[in-house]
N, C-alpha and C. Protein backbone atom coordinates (compact mmCIF):
# COMPACT_ATOMS: atom_id res chain seq x y z
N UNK A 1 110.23 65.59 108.24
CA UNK A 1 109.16 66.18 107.46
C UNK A 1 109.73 66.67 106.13
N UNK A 2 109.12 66.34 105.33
CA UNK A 2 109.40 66.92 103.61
C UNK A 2 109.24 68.38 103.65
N UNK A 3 110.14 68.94 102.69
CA UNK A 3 109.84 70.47 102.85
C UNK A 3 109.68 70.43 100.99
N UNK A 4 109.29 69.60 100.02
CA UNK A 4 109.05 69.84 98.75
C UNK A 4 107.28 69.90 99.09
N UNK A 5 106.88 70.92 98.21
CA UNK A 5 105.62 71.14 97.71
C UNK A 5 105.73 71.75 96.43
N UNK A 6 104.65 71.27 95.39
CA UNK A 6 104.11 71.92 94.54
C UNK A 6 103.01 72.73 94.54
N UNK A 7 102.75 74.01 93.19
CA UNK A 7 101.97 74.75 93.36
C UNK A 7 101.19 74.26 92.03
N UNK A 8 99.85 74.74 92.66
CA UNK A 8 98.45 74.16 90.93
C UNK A 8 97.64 74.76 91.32
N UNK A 9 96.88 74.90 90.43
CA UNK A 9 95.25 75.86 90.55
C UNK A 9 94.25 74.54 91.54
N UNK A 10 93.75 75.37 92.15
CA UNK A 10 92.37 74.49 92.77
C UNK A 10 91.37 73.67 92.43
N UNK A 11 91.52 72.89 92.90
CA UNK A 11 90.59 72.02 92.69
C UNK A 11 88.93 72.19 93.13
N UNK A 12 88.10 71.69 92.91
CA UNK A 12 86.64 71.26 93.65
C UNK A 12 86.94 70.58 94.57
N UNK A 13 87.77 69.56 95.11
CA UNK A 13 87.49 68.77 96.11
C UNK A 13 89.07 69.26 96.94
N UNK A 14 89.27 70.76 96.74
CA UNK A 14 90.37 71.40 98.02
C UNK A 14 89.28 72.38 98.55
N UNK A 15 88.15 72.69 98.89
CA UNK A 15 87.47 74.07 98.98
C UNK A 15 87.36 73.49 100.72
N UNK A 16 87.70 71.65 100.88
CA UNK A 16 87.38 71.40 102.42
C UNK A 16 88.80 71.75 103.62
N UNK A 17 89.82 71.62 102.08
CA UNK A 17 91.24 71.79 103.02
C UNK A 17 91.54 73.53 103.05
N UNK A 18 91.03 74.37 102.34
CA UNK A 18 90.98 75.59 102.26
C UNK A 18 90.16 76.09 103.03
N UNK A 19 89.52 75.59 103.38
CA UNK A 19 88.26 76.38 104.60
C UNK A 19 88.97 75.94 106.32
N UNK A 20 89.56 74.81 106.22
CA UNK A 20 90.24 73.84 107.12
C UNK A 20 91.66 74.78 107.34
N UNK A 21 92.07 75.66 105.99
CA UNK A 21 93.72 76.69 106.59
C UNK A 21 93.06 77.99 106.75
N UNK A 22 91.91 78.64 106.61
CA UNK A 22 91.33 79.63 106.64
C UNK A 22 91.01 79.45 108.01
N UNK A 23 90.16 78.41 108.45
CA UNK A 23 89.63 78.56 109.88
C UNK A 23 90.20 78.71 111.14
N UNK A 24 91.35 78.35 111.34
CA UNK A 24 92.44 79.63 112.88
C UNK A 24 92.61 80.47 112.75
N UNK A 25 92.69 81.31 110.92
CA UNK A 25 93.14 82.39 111.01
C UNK A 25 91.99 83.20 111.10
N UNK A 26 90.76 82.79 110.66
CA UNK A 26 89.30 83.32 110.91
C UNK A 26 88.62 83.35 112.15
N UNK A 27 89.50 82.25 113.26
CA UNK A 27 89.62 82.28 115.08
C UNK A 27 89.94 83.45 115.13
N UNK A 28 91.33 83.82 114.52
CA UNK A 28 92.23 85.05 115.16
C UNK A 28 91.97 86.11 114.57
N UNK A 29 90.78 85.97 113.75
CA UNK A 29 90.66 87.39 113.02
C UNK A 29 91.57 88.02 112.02
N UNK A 30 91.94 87.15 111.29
CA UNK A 30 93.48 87.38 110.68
C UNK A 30 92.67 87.69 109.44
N UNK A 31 91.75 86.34 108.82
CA UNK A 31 91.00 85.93 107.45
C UNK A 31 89.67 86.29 107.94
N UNK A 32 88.99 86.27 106.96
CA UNK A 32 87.55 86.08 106.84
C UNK A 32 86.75 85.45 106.59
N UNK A 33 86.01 84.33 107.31
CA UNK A 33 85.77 83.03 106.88
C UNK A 33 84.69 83.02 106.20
N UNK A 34 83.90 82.27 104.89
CA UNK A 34 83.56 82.29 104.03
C UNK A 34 82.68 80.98 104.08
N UNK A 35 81.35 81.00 103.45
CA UNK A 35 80.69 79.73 103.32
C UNK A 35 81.07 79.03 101.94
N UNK A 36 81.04 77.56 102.23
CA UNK A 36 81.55 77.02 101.04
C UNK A 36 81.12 77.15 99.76
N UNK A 37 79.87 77.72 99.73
CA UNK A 37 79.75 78.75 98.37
C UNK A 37 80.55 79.52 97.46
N UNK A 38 80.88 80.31 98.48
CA UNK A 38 82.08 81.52 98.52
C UNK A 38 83.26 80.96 98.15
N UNK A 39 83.61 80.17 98.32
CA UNK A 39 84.67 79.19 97.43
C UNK A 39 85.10 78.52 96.50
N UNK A 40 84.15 77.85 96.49
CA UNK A 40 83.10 77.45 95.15
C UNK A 40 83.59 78.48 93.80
N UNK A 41 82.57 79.44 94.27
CA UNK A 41 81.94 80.73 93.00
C UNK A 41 83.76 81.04 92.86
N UNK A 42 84.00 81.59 93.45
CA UNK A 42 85.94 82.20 93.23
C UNK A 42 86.67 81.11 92.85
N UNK A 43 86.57 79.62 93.09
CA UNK A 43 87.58 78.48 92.66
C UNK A 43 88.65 79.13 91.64
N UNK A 44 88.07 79.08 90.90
CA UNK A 44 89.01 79.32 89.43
C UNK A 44 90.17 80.66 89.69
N UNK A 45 90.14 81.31 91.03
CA UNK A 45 91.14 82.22 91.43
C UNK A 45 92.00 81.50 92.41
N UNK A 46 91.69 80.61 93.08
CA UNK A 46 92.34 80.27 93.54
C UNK A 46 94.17 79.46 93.54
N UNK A 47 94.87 79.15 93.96
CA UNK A 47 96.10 78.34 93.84
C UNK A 47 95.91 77.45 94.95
N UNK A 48 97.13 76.27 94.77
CA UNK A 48 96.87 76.02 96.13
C UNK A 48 98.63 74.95 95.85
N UNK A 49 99.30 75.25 97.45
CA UNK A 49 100.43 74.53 97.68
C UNK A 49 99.98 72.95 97.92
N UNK A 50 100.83 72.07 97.66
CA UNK A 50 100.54 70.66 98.09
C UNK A 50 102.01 69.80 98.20
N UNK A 51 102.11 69.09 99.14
CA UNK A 51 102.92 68.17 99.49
C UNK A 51 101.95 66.78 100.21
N UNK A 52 103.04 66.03 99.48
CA UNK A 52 102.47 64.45 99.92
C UNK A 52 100.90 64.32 99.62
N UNK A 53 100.38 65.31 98.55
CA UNK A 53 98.92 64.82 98.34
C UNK A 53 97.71 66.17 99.19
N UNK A 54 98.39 66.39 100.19
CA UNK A 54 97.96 67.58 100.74
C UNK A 54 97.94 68.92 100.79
N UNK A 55 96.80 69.61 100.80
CA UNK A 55 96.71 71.03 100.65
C UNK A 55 97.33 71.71 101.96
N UNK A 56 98.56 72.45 101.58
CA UNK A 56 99.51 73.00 102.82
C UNK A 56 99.39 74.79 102.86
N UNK A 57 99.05 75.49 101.73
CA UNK A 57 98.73 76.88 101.31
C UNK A 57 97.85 77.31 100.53
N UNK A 58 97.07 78.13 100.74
CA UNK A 58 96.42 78.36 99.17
C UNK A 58 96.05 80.24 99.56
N UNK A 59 95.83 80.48 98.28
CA UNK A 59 95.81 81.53 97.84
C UNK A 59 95.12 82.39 96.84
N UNK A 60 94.87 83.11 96.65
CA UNK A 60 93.78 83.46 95.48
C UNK A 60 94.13 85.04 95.06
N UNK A 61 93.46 85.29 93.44
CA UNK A 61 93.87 86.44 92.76
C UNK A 61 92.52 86.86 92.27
N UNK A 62 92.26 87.82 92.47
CA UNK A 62 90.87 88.36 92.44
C UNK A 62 90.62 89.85 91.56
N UNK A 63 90.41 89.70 90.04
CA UNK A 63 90.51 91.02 89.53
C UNK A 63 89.25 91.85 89.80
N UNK A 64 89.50 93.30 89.94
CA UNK A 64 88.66 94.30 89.90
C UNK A 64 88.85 95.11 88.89
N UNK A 65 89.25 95.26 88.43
CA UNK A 65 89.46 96.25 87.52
C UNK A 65 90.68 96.40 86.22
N UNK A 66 90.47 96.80 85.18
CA UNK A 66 91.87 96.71 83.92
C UNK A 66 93.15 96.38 84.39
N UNK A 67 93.59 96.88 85.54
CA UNK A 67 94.96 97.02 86.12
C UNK A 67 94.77 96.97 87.35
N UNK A 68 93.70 96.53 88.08
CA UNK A 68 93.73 96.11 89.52
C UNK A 68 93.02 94.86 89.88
N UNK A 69 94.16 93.70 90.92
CA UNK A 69 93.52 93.01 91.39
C UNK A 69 93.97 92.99 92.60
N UNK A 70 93.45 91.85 93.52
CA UNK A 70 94.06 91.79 95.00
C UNK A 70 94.21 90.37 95.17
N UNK A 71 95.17 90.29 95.62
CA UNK A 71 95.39 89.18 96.46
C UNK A 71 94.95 88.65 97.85
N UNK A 72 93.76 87.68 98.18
CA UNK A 72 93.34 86.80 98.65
C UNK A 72 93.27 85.95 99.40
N UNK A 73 92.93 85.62 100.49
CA UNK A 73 93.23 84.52 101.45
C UNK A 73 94.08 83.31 101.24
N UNK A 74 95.13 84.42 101.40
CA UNK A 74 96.61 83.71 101.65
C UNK A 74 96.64 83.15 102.84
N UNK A 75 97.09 81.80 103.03
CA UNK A 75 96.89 81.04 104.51
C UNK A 75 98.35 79.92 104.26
N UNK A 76 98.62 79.73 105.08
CA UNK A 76 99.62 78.05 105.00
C UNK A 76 99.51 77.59 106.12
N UNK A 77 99.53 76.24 106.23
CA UNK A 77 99.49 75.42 107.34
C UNK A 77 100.44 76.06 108.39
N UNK A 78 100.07 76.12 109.63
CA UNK A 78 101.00 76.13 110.68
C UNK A 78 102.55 75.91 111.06
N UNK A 79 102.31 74.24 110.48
CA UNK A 79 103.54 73.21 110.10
C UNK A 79 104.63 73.99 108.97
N UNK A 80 103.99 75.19 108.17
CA UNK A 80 104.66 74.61 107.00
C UNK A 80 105.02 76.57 106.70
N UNK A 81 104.50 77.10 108.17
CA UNK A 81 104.59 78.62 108.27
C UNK A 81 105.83 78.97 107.87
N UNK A 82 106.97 79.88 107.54
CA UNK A 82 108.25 80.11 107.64
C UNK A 82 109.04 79.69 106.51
N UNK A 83 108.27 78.47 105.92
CA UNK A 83 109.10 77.47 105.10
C UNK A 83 109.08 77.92 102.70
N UNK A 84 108.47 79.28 102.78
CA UNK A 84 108.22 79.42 101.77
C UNK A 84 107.26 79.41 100.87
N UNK A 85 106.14 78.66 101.61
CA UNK A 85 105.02 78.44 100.87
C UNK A 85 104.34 79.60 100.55
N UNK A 86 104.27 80.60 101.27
CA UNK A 86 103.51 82.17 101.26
C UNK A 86 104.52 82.54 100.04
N UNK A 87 105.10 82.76 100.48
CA UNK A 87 106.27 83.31 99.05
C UNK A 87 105.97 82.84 97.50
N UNK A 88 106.40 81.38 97.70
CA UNK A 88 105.77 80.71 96.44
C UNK A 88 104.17 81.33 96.12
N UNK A 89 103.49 81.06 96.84
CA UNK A 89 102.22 81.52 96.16
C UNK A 89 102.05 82.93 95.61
N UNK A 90 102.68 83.40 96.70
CA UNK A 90 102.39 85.61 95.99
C UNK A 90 102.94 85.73 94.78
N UNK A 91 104.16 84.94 94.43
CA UNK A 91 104.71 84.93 93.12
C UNK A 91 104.31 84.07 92.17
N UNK A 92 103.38 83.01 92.59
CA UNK A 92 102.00 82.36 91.47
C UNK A 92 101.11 83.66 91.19
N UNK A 93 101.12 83.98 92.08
CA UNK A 93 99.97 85.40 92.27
C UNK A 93 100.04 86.42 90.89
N UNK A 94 100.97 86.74 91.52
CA UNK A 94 101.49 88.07 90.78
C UNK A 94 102.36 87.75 89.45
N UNK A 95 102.83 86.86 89.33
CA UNK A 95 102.50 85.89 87.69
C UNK A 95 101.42 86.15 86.81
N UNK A 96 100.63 85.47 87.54
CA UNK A 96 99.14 85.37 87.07
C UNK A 96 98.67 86.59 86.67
N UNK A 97 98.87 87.41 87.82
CA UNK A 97 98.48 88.79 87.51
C UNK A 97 99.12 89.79 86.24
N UNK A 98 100.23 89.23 86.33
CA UNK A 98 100.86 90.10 84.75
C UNK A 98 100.45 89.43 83.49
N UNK A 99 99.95 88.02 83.35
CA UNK A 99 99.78 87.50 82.00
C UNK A 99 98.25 87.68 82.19
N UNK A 100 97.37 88.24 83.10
CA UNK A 100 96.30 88.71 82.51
C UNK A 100 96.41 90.48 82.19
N UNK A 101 97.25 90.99 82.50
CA UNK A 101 97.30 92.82 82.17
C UNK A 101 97.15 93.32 83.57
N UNK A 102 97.43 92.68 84.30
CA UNK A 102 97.14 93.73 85.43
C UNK A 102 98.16 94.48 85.78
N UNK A 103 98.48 95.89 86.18
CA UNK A 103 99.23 96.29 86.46
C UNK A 103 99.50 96.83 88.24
N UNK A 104 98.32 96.74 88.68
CA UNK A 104 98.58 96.66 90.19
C UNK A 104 97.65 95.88 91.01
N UNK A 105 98.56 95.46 92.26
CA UNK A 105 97.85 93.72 93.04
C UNK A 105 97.79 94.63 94.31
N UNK A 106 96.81 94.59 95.12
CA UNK A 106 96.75 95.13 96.71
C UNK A 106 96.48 94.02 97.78
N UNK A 107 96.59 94.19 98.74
CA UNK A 107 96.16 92.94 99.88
C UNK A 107 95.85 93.93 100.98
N UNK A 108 95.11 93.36 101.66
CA UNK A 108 94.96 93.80 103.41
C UNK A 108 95.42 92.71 103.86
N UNK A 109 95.99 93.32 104.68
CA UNK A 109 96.68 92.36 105.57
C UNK A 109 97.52 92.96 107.00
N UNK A 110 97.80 91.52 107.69
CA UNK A 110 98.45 92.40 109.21
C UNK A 110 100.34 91.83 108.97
N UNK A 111 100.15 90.75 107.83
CA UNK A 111 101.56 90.41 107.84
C UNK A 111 102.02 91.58 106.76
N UNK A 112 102.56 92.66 107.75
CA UNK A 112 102.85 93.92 106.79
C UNK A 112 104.81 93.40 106.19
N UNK A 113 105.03 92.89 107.13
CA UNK A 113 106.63 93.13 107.01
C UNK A 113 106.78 91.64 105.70
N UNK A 114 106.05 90.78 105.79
CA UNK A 114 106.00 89.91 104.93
C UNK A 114 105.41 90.36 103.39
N UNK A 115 104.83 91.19 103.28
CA UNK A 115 104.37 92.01 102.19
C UNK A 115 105.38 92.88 101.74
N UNK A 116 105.97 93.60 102.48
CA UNK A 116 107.22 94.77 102.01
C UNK A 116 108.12 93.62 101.35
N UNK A 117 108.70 92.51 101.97
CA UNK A 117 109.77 92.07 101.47
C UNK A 117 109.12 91.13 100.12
N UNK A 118 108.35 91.74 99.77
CA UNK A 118 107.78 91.11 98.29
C UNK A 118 107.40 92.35 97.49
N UNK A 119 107.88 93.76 98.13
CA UNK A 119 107.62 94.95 97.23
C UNK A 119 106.40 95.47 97.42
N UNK A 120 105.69 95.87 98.35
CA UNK A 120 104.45 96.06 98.62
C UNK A 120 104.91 97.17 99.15
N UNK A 121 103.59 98.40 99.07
CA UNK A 121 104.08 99.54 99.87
C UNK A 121 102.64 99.71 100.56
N UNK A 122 102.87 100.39 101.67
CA UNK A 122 101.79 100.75 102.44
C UNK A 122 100.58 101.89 101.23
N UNK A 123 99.23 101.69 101.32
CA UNK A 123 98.88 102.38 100.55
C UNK A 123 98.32 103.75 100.54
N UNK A 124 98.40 104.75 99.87
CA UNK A 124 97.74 106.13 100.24
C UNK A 124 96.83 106.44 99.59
N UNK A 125 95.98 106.98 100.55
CA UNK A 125 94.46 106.98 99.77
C UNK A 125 94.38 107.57 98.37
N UNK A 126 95.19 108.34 97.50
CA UNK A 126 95.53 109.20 96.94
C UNK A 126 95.70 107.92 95.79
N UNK A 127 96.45 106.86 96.13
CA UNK A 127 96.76 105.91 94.91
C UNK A 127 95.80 105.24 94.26
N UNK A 128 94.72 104.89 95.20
CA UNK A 128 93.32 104.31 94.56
C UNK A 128 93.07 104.27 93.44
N UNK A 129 92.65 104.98 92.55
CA UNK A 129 91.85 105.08 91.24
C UNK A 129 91.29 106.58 90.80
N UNK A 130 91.19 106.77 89.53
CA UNK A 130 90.81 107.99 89.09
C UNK A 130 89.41 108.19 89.51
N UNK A 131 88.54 109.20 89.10
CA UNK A 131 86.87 109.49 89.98
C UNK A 131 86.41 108.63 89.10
N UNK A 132 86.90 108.59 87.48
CA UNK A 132 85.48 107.76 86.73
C UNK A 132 85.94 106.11 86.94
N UNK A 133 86.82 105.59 87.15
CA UNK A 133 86.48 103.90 87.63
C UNK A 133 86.13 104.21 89.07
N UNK A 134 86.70 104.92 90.03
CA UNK A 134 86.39 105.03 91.47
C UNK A 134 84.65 104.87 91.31
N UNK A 135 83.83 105.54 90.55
CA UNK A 135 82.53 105.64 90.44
C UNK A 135 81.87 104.29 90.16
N UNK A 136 82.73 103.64 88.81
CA UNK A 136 82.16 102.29 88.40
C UNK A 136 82.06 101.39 89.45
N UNK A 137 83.70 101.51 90.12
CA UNK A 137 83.85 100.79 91.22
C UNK A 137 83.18 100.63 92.70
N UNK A 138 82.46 101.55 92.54
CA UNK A 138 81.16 101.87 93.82
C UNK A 138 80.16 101.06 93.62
N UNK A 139 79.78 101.00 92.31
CA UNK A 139 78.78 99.84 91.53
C UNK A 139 79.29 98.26 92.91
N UNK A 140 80.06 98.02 92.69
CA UNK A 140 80.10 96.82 93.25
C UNK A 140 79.87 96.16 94.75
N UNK A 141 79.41 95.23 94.68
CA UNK A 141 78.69 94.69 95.96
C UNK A 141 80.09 93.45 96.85
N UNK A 142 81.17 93.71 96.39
CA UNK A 142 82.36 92.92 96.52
C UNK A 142 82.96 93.64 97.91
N UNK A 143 83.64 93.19 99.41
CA UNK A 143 83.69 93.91 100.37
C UNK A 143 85.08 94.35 100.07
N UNK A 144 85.88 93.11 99.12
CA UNK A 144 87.42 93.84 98.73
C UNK A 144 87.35 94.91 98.33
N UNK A 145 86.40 95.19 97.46
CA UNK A 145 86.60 96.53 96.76
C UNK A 145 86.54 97.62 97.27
N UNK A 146 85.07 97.46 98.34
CA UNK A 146 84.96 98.28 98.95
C UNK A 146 86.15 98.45 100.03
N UNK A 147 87.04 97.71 100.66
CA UNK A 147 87.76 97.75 101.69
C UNK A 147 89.30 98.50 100.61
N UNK A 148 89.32 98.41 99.45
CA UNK A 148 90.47 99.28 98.57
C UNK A 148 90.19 100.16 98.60
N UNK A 149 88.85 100.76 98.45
CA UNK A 149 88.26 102.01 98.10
C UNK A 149 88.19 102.98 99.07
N UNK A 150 88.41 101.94 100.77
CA UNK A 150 88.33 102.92 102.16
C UNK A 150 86.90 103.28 102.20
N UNK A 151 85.92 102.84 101.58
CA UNK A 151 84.60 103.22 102.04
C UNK A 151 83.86 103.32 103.58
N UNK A 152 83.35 104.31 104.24
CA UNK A 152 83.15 104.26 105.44
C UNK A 152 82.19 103.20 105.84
N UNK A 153 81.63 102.51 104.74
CA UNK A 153 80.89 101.33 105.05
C UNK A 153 81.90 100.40 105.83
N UNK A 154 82.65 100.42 105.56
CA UNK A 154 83.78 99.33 106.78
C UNK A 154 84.92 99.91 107.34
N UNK A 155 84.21 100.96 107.48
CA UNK A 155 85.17 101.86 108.47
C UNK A 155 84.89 101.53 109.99
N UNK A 156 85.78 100.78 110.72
CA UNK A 156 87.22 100.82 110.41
C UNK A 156 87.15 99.40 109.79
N UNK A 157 88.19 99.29 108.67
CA UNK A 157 88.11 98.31 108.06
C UNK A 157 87.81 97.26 108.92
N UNK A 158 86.75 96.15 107.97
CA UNK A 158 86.72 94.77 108.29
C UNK A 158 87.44 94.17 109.73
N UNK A 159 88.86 94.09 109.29
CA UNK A 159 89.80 93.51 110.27
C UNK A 159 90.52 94.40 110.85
N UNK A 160 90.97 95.66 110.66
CA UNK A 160 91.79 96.56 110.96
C UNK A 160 93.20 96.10 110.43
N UNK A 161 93.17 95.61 109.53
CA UNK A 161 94.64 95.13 108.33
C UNK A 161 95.00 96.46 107.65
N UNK A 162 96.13 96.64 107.55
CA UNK A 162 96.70 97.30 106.76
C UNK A 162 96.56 97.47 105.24
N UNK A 163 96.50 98.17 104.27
CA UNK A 163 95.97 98.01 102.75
C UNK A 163 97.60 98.20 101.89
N UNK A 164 97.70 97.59 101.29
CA UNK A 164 99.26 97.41 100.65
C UNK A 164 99.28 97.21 99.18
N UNK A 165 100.41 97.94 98.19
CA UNK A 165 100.05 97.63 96.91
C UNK A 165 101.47 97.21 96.09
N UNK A 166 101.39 96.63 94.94
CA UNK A 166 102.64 96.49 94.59
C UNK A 166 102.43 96.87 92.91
N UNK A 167 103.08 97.80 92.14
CA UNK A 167 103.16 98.22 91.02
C UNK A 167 103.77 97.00 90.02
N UNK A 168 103.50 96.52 89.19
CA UNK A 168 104.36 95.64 88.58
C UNK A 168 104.92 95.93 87.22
């Protein structure tokens, strides 16, 4: 088996292989599975790993705010778990994220120990946001946001994932 892949922004015709690495982990409750709408509308956040023609990871960067975004249904093939592809993408990620101004990226997630070793710290409610974006940020009908924000609307969070942030 080849272990070269490249990384590129998403395509329109990956939203079938992205729903296709989303869907075990949306079995296991890991992801949150999404109608192909929902994929669609976000495309243009997305990344996605490929070898031999095939979509093996993908990933997405999702801004909320001047200096906050989150990182996104991160998934990699099964086959291709262990081998770097998660890595490669968080650091497409968080690329991305500095040449638009962002200064901090969060994720929920349960792969906590895979997050630390990319500089992520567990988050405290305290780090969130000041009251006047915290306020703007209520405005929104987005469940990430709300799941940054700790709103008791998804209390207990969504998945029961951990909330993690990395300063850049």
């Amino acid at each position: 088996m080849t272990t070269h892949f490249q990384l590129r922004p998403a395509r329109t015709s990956d939203v079938g292989a992205i729903k296709a690495l989303v869907a075990p982990l949306a079995d296991r409750r890991i992801l949150i599975a999404k109608e192909s709408v929902a994929y669609y509308e976000a495309l243009q956040e997305f990344s996605v790993a490929e070898s031999a023609g095939k979509v093996i990871g993908c990933g997405a960067l999702h801004v909320m705010w001047e200096d906050l975004a989150e990182i996104r249904t991160l998934a990699s093939a099964d086959a291709w778990r262990g081998r770097g592809v998660g890595h490669a993408l968080v650091e497409r990620l968080l690329h991305e994220a500095r040449e638009l101004g962002v200064s901090r990226v969060f994720c929920l997630t349960f792969e906590v120990e895979f997050f630390l070793r990319h500089r992520f710290t567990v988050m405290a409610n305290q780090e969130a946001v000041d009251p006047a974006v915290y306020s703007e940020l209520l405005r929104s009908q987005d469940e990430g946001v709300a799941e940054f924000l700790d709103l008791a609307r998804v209390k207990p969070n969504t998945l029961g994932n951990t909330r993690m942030i990395r300063h850049l």
